[in-house]
Protein backbone atom coordinates (compact mmCIF):
# COMPACT_ATOMS: atom_id res chain seq x y z
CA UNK A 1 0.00 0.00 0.00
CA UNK A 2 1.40 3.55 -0.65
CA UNK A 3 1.17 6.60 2.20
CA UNK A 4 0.29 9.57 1.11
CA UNK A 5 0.62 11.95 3.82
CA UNK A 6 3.29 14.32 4.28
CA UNK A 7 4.02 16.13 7.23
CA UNK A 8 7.06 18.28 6.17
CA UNK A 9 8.60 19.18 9.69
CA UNK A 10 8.89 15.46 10.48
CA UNK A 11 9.83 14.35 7.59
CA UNK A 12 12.67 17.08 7.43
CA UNK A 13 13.76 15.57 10.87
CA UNK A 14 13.85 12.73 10.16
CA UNK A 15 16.18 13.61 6.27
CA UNK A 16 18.66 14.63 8.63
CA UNK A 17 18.59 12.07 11.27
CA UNK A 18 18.75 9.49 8.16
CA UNK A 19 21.79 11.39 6.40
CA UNK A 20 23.35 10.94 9.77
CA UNK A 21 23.04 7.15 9.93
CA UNK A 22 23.94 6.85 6.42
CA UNK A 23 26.93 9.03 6.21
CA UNK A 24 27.79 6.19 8.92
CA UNK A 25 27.88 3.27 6.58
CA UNK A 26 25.04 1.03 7.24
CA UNK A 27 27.56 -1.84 5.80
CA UNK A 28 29.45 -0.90 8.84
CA UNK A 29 26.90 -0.79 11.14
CA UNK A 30 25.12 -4.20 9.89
CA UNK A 31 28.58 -6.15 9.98
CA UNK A 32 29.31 -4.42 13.67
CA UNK A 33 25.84 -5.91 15.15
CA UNK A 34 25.98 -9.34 12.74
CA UNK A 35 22.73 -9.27 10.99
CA UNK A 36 20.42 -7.16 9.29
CA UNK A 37 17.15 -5.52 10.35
CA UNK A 38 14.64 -5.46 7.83
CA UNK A 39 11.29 -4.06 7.73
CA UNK A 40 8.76 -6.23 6.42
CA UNK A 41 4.59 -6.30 6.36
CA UNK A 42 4.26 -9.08 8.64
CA UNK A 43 0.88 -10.16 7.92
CA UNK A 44 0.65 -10.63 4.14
CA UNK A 45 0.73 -14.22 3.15
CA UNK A 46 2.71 -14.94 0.39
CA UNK A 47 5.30 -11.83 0.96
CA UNK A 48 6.18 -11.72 4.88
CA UNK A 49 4.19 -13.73 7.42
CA UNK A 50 5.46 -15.88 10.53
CA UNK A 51 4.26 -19.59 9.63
CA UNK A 52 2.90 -21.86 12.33
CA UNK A 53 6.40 -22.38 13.85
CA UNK A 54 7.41 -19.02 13.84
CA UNK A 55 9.50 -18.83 10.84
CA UNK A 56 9.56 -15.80 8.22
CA UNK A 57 8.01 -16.56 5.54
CA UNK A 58 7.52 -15.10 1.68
CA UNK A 59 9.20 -13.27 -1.34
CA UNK A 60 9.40 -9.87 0.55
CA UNK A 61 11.25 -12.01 3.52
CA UNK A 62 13.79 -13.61 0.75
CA UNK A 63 14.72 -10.84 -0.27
CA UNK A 64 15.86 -9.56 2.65
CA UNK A 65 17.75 -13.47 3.24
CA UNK A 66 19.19 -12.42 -0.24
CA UNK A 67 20.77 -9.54 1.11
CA UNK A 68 21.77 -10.84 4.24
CA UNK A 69 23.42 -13.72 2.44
CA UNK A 70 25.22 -11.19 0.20
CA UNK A 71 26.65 -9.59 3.65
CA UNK A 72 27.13 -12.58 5.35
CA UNK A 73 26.94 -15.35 3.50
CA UNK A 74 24.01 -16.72 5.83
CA UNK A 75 20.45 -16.17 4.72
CA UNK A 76 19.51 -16.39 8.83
CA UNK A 77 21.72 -13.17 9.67
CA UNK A 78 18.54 -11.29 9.44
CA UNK A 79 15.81 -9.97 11.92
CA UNK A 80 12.07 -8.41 10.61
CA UNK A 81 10.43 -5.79 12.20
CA UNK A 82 6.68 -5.67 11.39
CA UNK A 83 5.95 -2.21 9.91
CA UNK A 84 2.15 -0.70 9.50
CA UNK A 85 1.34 1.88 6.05
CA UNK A 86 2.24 4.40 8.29
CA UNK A 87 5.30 3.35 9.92
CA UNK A 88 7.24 1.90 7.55
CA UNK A 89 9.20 5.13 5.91
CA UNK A 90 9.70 6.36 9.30
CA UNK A 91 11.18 3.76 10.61
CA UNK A 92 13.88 3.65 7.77
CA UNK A 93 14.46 7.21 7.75
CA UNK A 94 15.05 6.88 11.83
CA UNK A 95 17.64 3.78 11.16
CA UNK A 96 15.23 1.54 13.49
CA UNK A 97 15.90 -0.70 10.42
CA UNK A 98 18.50 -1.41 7.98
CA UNK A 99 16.32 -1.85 4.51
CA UNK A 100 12.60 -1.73 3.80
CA UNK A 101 11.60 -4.65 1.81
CA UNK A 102 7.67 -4.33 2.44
CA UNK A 103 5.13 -4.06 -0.81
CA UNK A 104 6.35 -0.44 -1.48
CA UNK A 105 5.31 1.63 -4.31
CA UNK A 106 8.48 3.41 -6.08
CA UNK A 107 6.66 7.15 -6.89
CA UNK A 108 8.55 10.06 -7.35
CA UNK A 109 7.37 12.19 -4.09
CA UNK A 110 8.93 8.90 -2.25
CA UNK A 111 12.52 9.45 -3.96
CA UNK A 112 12.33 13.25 -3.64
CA UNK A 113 10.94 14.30 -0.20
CA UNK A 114 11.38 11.00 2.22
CA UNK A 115 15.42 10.96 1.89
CA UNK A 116 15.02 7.31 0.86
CA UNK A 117 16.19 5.34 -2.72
CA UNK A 118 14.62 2.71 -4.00
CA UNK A 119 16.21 -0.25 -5.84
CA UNK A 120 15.27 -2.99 -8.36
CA UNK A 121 11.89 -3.62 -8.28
CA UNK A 122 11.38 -7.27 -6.86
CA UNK A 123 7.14 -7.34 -7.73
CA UNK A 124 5.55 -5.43 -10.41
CA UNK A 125 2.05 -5.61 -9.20
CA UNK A 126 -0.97 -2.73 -9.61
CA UNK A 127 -4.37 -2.09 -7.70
CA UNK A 128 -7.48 -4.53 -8.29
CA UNK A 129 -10.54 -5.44 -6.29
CA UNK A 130 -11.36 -8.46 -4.18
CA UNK A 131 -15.40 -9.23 -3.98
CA UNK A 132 -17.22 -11.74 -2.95
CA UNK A 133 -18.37 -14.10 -5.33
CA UNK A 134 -22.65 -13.68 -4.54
CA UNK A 135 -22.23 -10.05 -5.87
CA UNK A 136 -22.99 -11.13 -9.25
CA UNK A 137 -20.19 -8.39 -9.95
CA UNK A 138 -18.17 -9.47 -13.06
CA UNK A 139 -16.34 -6.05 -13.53
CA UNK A 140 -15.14 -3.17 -11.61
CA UNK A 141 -17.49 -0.85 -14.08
CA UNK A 142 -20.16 -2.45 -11.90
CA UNK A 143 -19.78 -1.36 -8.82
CA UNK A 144 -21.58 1.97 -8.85
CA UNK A 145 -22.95 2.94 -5.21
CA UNK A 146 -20.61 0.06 -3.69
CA UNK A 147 -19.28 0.30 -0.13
CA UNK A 148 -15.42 0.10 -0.68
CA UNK A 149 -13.13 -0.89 2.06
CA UNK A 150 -9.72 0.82 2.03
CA UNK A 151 -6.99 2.14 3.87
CA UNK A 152 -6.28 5.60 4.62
CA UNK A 153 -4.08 8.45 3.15
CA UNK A 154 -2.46 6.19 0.68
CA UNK A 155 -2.54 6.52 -3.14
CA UNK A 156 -4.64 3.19 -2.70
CA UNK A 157 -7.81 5.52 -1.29
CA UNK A 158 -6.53 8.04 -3.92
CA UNK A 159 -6.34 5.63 -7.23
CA UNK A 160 -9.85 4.31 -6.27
CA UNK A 161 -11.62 7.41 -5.79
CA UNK A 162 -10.04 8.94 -9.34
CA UNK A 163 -11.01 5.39 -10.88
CA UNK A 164 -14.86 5.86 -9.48
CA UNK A 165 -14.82 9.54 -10.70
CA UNK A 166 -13.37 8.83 -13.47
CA UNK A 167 -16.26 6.17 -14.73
CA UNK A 168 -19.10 8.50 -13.43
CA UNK A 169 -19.56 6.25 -10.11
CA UNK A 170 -20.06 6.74 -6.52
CA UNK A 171 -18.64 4.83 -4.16
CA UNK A 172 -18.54 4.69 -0.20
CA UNK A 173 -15.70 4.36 1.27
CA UNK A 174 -14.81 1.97 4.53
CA UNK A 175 -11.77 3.95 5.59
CA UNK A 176 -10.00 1.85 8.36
CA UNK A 177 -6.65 1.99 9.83
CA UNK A 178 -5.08 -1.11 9.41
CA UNK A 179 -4.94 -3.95 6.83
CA UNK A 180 -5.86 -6.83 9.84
CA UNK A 181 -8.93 -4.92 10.44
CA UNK A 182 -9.52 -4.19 6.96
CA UNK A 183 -9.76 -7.81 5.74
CA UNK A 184 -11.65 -8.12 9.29
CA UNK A 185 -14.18 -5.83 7.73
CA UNK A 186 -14.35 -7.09 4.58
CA UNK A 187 -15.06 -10.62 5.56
CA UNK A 188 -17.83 -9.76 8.13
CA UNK A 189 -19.13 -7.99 5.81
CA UNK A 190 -19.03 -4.14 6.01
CA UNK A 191 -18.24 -3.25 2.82
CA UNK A 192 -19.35 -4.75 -0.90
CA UNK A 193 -15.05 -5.03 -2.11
CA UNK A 194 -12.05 -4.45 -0.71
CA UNK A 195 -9.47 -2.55 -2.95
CA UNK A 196 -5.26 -2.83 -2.32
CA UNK A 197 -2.37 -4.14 -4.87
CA UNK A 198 -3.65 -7.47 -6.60
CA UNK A 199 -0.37 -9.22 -4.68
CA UNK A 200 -1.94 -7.64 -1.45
CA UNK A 201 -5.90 -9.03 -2.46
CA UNK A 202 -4.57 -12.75 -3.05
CA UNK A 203 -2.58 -12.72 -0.06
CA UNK A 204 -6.05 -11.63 1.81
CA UNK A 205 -8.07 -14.22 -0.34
CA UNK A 206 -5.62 -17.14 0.32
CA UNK A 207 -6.62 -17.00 4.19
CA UNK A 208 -10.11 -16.19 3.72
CA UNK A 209 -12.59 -18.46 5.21
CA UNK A 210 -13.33 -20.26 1.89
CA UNK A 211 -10.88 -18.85 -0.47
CA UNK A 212 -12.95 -19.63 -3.37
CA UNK A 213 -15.97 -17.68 -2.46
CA UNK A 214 -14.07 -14.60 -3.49
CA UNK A 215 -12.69 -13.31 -6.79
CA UNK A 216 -10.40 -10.27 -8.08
CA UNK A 217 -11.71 -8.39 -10.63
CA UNK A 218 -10.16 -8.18 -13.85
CA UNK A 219 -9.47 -4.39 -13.81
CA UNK A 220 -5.96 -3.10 -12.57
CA UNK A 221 -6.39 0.67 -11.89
CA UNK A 222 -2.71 1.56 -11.69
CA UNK A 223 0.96 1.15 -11.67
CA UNK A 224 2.99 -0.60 -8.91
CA UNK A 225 6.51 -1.19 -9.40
CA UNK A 226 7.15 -2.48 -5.46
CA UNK A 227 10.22 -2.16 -4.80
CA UNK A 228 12.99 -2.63 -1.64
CA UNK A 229 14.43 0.66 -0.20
CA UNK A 230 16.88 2.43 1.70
CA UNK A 231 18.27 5.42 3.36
CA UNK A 232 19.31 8.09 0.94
CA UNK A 233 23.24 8.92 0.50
CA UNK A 234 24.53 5.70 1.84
CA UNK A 235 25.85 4.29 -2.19
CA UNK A 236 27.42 1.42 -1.49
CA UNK A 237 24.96 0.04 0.82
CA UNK A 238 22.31 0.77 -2.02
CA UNK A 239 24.61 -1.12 -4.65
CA UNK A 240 24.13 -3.92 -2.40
CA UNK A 241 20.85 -4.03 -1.86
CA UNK A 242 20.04 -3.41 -5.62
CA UNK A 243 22.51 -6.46 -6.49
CA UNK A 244 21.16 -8.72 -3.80
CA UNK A 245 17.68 -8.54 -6.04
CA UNK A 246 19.12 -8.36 -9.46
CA UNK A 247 21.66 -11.29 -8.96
CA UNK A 248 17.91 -13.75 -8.75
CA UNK A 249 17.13 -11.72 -11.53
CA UNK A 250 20.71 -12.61 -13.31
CA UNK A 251 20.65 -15.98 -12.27
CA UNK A 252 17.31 -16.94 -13.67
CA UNK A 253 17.98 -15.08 -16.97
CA UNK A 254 21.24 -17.33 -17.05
CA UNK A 255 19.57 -20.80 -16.48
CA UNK A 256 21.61 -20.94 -13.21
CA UNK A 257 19.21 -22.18 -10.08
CA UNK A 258 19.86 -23.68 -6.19
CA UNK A 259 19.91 -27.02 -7.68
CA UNK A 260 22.20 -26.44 -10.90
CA UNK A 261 24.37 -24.05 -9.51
CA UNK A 262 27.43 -26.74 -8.55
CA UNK A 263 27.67 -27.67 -12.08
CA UNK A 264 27.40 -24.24 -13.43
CA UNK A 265 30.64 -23.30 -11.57
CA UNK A 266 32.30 -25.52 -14.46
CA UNK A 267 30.82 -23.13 -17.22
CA UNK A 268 33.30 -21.87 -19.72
CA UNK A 269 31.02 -18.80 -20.39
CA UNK A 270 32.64 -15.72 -19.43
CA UNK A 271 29.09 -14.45 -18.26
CA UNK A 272 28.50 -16.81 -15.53
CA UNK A 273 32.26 -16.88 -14.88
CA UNK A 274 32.13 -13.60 -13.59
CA UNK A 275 28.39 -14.16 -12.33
CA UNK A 276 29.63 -17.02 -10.20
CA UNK A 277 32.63 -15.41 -8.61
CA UNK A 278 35.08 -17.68 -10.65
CA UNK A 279 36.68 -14.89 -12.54
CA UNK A 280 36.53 -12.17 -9.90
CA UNK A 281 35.68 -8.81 -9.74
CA UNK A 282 32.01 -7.68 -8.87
CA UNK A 283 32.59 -9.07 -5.37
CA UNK A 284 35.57 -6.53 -4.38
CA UNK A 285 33.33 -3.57 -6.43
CA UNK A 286 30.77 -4.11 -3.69
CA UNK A 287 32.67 -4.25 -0.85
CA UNK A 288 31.59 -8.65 -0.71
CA UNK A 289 33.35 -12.06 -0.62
CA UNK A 290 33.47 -12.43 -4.57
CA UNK A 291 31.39 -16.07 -4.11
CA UNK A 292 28.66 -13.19 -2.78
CA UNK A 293 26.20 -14.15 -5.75
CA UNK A 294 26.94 -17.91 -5.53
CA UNK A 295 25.99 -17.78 -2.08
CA UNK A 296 22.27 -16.12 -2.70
CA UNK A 297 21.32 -18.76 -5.35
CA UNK A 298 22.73 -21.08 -2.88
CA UNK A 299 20.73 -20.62 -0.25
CA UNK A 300 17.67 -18.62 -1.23
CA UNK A 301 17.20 -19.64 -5.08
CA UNK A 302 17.18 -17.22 -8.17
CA UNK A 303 14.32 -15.09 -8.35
CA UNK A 304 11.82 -17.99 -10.93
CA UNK A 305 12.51 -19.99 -7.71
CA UNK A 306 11.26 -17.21 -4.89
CA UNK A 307 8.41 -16.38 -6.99
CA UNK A 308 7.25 -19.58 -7.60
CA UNK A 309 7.77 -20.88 -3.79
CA UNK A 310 6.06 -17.96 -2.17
CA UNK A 311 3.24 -16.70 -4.36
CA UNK A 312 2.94 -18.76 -7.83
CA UNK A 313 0.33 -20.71 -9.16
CA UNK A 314 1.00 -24.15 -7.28
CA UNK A 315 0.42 -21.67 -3.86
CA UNK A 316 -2.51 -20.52 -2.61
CA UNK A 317 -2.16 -17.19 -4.13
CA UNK A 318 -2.02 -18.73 -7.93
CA UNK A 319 -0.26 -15.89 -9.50
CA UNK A 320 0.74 -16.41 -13.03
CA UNK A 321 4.33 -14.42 -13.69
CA UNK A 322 2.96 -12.15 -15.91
CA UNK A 323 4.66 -8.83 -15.95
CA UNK A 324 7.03 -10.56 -13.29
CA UNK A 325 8.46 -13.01 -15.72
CA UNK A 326 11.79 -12.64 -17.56
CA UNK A 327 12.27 -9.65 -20.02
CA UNK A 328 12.70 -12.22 -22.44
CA UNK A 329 9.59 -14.05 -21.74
CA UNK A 330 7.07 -11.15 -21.91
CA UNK A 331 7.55 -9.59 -18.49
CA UNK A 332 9.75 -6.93 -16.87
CA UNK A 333 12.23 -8.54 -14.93
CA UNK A 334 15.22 -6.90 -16.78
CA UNK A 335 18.67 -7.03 -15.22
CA UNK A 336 22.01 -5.03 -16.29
CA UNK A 337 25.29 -7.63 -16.90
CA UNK A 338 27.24 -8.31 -14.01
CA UNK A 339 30.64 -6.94 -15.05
């Protein structure tokens, strides 16, 4: 979901706190503690969510094992801290945590006024609309005078309100605080659809009640590249970050994978030489043991692999690739050569 609000004097504050932290070297100050902090969603199935036993769980959560893996060469060197909407920028801008990898939109008022970067994007996804099935809705065109559910001062309430405008609609909205209570509300009842990122609506519908009393519309109503992100000013820990992602990216496009990756070491191909760590290079340009990239296909899988584990078609979420399949298979997963 995507904040909107902007409250200049504390975001200003908090610019300068951030510069401070990052003008430390958050490389420095992640190796000095031994892991990573990472803020994540924490109750989105599919893209960070304890399971039963407690473990982190979903393609937001290995990403951040990516990067921790690139660091450390251990994917558990990492810690999550649940953030809300509202929290989650401030809590990177404070340095409360070291990256934000949690479902956030990449807009330009997030680069310019928040102090914070974004990096590759690791979901392309865009807003939809969950219903229940005994609507007899088929399309979002059809959903003049409907009770909306949605979360506050985010470009979510924002996109939905243009979109019913827009089609000469009304809508009323269910503004409520949180996205627990939200799906709370949406199941009991209080509202005729619930409106997020399509990622965010089958991660709701996958722990729904019965799951296949609900549908997403066909309509997307926007564009959202979701993407990790960190403090502003701090490059090389940015390179890192933005590596960590691409290198599941890389290692996809180049056929490498966890259980492939031994004999790929043996390639005479210059590309996944250097890839790979056997002709070095990219490891000492990041500040990383050159076997960095090795390591994250290792232990967390290229990026066809953390797709398809956490939110693909054979999970409960049954998301298709689409625009998140390889540049050279129709999507948008695009990464630059690793050299």
């Amino acid at each position: 979901m995507r904040e909107l609000k902007r409250v200049v004097p504390t975001v200003v504050a908090a610019f300068c706190l951030s510069a401070g932290v990052a003008m430390a070297g958050t490389l420095d100050d992640v190796k000095a503690k031994g892991f990573i902090q990472a803020g994540v969603n924490g109750d989105l199935f599919g893209f960070a969510k304890p399971d039963a036993k407690g473990v982190w769980k979903g393609l937001d959560v290995d990403t951040a094992r990516a990067i921790a893996v690139a660091v450390f060469g251990d994917a558990d060197k990492v810690k999550y801290t649940p953030l809300t909407a509202k929290t989650r920028f401030t809590a990177l801008q404070s340095g409360e945590i070291d990256v934000l990898t949690r479902n956030a939109t990449q807009t330009l008022s997030r680069d310019t006024d928040l102090g914070l970067d974004f990096v590759q994007v690791n979901y392309y996804d865009g807003q939809g609309f969950l219903i229940p099935k005994k609507l007899g809705v088929k399309s979002a065109k059809e959903l003049d005078g409907a009770s909306v559910c949605v979360l506050p001062r985010t470009t979510t309430e924002q996109n939905v309100a243009d979109f019913f405008r827009f089609n000469k609609m009304k809508m009323n909205p269910v503004v409520i605080e949180n996205t627990a209570e939200l799906s709370k509300a949406f199941f009991a009842g209080r509202c005729d659809c619930l409106t997020s990122d399509a990622s965010q609506l089958a991660g709701i519908r996958a722990v729904a009640p019965t799951p296949s009393d609900y549908m997403i519309l066909p309509e997307i109503i926007s564009k959202e590249p979701l993407a990790p992100a960190v403090r502003h000013g701090d490059n090389q820990w940015k390179d890192i970050v933005n590596y960590s992602v691409l290198a599941m990216i890389a290692a996809e496009e180049l056929g490498i994978n966890s259980k492939n990756l031994d004999e790929m070491m043996k390639s005479t191909d210059p590309k996944i030489q250097r890839f790979l760590g056997v002709t070095p290079g990219n490891g000492k340009a990041l500040g990383l043991d050159e076997k960095w990239a090795y390591n994250i296909i290792k232990q967390v899988g290229n990026y066809g692999e953390v797709f398809e584990r956490n939110v693909g078609v054979n999970t409960p979420l049954m998301i298709e690739r689409g625009l998140n399949a390889q540049w050279n298979n129709g999507g948008l997963m695009y990464s630059p050569p690793f050299k």
